[in-house]
PDB file of N, CA and C in Angstrom:
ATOM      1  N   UNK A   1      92.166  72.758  93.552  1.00  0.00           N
ATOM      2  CA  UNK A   1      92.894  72.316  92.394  1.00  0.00           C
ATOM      3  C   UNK A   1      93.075  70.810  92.492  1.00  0.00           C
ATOM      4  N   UNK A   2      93.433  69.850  91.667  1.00  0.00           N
ATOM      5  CA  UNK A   2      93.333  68.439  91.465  1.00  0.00           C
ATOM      6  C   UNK A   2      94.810  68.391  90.476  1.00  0.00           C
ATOM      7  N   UNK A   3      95.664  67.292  90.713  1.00  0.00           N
ATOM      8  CA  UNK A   3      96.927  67.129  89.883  1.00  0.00           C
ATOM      9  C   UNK A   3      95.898  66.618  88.382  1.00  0.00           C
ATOM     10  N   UNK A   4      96.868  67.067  87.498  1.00  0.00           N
ATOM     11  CA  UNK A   4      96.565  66.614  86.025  1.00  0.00           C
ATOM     12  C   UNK A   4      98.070  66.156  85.520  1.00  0.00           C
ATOM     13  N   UNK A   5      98.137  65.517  84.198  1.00  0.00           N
ATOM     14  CA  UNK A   5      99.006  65.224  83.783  1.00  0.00           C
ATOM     15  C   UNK A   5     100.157  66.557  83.304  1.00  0.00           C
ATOM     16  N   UNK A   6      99.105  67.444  83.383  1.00  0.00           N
ATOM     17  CA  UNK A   6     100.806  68.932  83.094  1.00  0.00           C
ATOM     18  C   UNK A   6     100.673  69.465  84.127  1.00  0.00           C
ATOM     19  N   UNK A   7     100.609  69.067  85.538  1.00  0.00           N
ATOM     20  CA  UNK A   7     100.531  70.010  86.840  1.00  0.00           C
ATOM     21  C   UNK A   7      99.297  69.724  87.716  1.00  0.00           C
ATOM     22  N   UNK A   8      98.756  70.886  87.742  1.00  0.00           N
ATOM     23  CA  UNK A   8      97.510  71.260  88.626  1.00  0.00           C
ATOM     24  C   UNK A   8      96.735  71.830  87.753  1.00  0.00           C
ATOM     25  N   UNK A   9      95.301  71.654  87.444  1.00  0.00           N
ATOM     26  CA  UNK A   9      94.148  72.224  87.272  1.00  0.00           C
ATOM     27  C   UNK A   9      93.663  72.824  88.309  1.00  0.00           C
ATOM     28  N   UNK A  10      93.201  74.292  88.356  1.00  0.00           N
ATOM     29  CA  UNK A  10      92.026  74.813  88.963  1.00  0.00           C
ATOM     30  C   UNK A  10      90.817  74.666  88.617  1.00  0.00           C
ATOM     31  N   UNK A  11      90.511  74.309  89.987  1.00  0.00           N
ATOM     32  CA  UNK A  11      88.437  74.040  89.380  1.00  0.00           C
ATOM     33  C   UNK A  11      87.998  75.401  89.573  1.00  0.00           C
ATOM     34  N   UNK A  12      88.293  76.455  90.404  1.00  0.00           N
ATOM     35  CA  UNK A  12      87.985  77.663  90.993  1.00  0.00           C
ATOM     36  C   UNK A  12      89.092  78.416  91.630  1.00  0.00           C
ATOM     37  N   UNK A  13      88.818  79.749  91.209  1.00  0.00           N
ATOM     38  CA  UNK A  13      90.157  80.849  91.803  1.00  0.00           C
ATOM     39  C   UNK A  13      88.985  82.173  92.307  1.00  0.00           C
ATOM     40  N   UNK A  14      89.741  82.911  93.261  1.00  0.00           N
ATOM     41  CA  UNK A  14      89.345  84.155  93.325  1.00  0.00           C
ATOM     42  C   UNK A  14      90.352  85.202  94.041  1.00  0.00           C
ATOM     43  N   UNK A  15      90.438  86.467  93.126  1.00  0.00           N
ATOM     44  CA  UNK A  15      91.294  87.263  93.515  1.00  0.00           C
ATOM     45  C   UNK A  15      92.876  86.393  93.006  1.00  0.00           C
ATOM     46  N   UNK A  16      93.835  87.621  93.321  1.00  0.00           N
ATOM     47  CA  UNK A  16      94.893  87.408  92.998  1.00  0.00           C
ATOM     48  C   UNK A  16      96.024  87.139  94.072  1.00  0.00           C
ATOM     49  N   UNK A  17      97.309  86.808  94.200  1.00  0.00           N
ATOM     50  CA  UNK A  17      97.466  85.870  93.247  1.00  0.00           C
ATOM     51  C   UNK A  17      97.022  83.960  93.438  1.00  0.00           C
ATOM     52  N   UNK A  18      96.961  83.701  91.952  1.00  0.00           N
ATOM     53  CA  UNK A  18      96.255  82.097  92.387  1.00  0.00           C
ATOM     54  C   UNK A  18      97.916  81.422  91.967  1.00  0.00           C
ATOM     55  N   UNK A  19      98.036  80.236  92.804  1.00  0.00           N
ATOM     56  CA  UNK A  19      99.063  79.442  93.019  1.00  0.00           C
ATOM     57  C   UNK A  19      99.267  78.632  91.824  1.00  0.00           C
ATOM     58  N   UNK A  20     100.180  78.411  91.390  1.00  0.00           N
ATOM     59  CA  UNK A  20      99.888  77.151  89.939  1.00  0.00           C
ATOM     60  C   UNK A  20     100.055  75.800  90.925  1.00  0.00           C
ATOM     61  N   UNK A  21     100.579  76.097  91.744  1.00  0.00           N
ATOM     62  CA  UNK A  21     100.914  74.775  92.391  1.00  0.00           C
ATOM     63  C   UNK A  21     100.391  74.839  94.260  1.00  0.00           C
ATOM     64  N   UNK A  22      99.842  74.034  94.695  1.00  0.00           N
ATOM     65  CA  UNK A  22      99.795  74.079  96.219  1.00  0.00           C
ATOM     66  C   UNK A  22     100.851  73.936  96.984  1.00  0.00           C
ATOM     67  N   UNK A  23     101.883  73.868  96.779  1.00  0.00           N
ATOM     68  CA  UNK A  23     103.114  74.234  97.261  1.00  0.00           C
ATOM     69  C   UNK A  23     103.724  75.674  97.911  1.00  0.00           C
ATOM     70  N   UNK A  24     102.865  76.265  96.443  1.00  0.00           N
ATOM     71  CA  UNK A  24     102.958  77.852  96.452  1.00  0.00           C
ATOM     72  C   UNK A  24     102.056  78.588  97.600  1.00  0.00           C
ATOM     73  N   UNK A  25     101.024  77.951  97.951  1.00  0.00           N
ATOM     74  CA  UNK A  25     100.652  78.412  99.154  1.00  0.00           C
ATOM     75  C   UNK A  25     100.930  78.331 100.233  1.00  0.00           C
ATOM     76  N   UNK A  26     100.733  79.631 101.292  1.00  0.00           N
ATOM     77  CA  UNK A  26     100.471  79.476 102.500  1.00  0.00           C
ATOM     78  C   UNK A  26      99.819  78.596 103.196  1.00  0.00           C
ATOM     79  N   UNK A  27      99.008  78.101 102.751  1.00  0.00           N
ATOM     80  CA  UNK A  27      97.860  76.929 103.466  1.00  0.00           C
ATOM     81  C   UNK A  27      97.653  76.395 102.328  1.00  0.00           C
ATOM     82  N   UNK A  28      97.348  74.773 102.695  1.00  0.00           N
ATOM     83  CA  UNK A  28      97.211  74.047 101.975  1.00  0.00           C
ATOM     84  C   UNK A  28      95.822  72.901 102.418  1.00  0.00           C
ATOM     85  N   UNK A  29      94.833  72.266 102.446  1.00  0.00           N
ATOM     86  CA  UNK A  29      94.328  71.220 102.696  1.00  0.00           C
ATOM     87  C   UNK A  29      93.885  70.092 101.764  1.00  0.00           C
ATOM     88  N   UNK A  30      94.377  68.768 101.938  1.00  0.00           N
ATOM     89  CA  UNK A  30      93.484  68.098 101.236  1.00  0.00           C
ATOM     90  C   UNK A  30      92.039  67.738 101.025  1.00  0.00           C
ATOM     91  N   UNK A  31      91.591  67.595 100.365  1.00  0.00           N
ATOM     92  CA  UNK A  31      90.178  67.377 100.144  1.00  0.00           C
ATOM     93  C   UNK A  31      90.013  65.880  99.571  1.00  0.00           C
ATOM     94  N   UNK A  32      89.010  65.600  99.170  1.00  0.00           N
ATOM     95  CA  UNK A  32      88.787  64.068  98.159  1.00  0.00           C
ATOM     96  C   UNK A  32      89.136  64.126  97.637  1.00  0.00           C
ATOM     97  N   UNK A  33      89.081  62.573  96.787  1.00  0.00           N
ATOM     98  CA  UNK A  33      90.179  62.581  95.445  1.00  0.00           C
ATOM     99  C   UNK A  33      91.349  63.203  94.862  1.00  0.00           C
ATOM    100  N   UNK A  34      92.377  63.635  95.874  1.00  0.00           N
ATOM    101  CA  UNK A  34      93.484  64.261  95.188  1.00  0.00           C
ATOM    102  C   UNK A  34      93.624  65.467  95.216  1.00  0.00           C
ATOM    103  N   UNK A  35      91.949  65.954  95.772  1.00  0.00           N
ATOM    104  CA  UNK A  35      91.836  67.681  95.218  1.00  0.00           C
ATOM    105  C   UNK A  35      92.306  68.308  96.171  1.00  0.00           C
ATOM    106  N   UNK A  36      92.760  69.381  96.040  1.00  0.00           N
ATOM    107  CA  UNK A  36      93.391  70.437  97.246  1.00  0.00           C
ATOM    108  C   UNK A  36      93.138  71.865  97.259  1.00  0.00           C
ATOM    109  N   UNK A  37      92.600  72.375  98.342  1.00  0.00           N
ATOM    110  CA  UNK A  37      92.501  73.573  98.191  1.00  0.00           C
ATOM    111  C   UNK A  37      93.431  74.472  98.953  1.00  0.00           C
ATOM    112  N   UNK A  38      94.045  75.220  98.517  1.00  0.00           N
ATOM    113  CA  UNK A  38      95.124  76.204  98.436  1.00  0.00           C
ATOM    114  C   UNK A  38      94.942  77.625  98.608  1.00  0.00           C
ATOM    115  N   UNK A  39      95.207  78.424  99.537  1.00  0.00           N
ATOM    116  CA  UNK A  39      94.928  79.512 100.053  1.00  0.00           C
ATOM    117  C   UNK A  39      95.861  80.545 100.214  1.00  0.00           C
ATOM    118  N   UNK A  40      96.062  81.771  99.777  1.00  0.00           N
ATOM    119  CA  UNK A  40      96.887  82.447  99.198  1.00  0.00           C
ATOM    120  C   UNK A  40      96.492  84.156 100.231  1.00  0.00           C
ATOM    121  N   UNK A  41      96.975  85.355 100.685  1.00  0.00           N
ATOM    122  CA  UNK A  41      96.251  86.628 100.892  1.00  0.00           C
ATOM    123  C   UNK A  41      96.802  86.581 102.080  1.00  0.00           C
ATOM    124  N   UNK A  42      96.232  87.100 102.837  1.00  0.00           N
ATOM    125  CA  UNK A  42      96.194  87.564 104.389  1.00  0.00           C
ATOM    126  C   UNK A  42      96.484  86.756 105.053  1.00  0.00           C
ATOM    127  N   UNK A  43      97.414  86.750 106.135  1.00  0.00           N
ATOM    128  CA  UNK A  43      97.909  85.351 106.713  1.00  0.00           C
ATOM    129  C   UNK A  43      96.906  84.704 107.839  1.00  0.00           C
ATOM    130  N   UNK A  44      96.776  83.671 107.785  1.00  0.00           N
ATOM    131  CA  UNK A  44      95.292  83.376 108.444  1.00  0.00           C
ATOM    132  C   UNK A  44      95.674  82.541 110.115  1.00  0.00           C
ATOM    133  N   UNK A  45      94.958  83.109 111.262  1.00  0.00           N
ATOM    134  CA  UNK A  45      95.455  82.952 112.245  1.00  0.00           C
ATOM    135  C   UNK A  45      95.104  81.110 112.953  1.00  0.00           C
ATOM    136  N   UNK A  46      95.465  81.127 113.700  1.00  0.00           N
ATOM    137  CA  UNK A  46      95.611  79.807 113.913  1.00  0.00           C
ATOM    138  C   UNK A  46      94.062  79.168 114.438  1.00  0.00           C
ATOM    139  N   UNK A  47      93.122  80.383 114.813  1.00  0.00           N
ATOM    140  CA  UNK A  47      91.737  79.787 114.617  1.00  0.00           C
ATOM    141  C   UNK A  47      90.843  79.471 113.497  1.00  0.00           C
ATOM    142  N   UNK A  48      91.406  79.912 112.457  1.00  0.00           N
ATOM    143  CA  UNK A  48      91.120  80.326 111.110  1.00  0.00           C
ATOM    144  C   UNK A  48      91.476  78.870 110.403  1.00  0.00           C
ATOM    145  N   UNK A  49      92.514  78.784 110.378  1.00  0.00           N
ATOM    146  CA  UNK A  49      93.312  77.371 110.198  1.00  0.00           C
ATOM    147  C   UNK A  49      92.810  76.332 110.682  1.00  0.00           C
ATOM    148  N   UNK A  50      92.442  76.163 111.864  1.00  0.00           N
ATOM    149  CA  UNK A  50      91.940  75.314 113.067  1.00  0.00           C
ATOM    150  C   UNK A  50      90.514  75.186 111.950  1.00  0.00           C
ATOM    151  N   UNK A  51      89.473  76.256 112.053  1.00  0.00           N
ATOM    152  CA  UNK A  51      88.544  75.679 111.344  1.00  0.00           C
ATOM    153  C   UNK A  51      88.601  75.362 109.841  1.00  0.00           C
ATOM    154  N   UNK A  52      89.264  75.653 108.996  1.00  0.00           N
ATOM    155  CA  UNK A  52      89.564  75.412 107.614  1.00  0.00           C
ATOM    156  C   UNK A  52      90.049  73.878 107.555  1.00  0.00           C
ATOM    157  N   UNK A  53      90.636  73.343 108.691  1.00  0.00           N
ATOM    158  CA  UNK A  53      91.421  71.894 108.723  1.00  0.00           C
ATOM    159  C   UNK A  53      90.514  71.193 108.860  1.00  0.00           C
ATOM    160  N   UNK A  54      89.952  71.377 109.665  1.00  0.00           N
ATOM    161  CA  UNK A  54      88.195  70.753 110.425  1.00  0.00           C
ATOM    162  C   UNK A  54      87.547  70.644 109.025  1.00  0.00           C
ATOM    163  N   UNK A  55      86.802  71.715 108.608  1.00  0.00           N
ATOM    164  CA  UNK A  55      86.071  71.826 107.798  1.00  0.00           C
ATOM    165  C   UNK A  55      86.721  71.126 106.283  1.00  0.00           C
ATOM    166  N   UNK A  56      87.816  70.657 105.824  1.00  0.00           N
ATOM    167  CA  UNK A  56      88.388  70.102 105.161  1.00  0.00           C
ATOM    168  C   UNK A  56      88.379  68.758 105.148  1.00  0.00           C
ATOM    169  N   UNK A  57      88.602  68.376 106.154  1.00  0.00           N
ATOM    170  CA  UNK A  57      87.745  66.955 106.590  1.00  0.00           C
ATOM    171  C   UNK A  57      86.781  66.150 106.514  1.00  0.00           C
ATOM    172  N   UNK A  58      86.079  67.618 107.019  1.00  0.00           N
ATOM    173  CA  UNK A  58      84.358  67.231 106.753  1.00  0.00           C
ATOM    174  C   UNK A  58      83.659  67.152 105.823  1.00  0.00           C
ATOM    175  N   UNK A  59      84.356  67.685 104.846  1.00  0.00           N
ATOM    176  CA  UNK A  59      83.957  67.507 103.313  1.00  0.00           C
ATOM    177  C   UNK A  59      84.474  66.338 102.699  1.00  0.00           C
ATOM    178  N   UNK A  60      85.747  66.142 102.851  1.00  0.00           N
ATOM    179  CA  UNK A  60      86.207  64.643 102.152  1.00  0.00           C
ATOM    180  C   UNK A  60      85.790  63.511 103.013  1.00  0.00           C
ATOM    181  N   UNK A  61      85.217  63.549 104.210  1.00  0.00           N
ATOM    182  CA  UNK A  61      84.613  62.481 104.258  1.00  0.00           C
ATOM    183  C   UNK A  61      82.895  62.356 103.825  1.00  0.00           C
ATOM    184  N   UNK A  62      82.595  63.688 103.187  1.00  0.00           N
ATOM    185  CA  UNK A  62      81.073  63.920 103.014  1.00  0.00           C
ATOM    186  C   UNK A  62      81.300  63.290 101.935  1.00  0.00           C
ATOM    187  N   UNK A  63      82.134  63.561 101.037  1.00  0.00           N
ATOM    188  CA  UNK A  63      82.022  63.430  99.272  1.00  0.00           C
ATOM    189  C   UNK A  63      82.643  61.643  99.632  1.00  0.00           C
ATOM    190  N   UNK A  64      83.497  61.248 100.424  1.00  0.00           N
ATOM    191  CA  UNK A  64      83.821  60.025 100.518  1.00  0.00           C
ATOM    192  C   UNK A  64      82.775  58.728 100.702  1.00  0.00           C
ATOM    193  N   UNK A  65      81.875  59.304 101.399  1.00  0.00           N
ATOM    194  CA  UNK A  65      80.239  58.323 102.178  1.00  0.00           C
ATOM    195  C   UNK A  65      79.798  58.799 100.934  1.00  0.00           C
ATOM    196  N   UNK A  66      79.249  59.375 100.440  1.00  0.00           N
ATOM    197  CA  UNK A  66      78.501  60.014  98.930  1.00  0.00           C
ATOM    198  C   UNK A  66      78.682  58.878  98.014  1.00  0.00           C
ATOM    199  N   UNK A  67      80.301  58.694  97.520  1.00  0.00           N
ATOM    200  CA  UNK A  67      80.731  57.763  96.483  1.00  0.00           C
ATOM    201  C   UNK A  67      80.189  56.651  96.866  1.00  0.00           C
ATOM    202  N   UNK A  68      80.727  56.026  98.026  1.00  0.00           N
ATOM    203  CA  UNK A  68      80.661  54.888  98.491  1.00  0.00           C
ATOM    204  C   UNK A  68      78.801  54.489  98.499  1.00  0.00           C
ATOM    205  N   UNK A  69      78.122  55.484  99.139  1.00  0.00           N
ATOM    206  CA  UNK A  69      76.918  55.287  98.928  1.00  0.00           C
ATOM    207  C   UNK A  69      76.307  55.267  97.419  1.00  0.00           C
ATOM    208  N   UNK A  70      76.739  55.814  96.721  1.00  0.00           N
ATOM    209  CA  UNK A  70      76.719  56.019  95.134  1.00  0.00           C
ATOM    210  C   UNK A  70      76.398  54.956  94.470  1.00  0.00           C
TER     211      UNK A  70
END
């Protein structure tokens, strides 16, 4: 999801329930530009987390070198 001027937009949901806000989740990571992905279901264990944080990273600095290379 990405802030908009009335909240949060979702770019993508699956399954129920989806958060209106990343607050509302259990897990939260930032991504590029503002965007955040927000994770909701089964409580996810601390290796799970461990790689979701990692891997959250690794994307906003992928899409970050991308722009910049852009």
């Amino acid at each position: 999801m990405r802030p908009s001027d009335t909240g949060w937009q979702h770019l993508a949901s699956a399954g129920h329930p989806v958060p209106a806000a990343p607050e509302e989740a259990p897990y939260c990571a930032d991504l590029a530009d503002g965007t955040v992905l927000a994770l909701t279901g089964s409580r996810l264990t601390e290796p799970d987390a461990h790689l979701l944080r990692r891997s959250s990273r690794n994307c906003a600095r992928r899409t970050s070198e991308a722009t910049c290379a852009g």
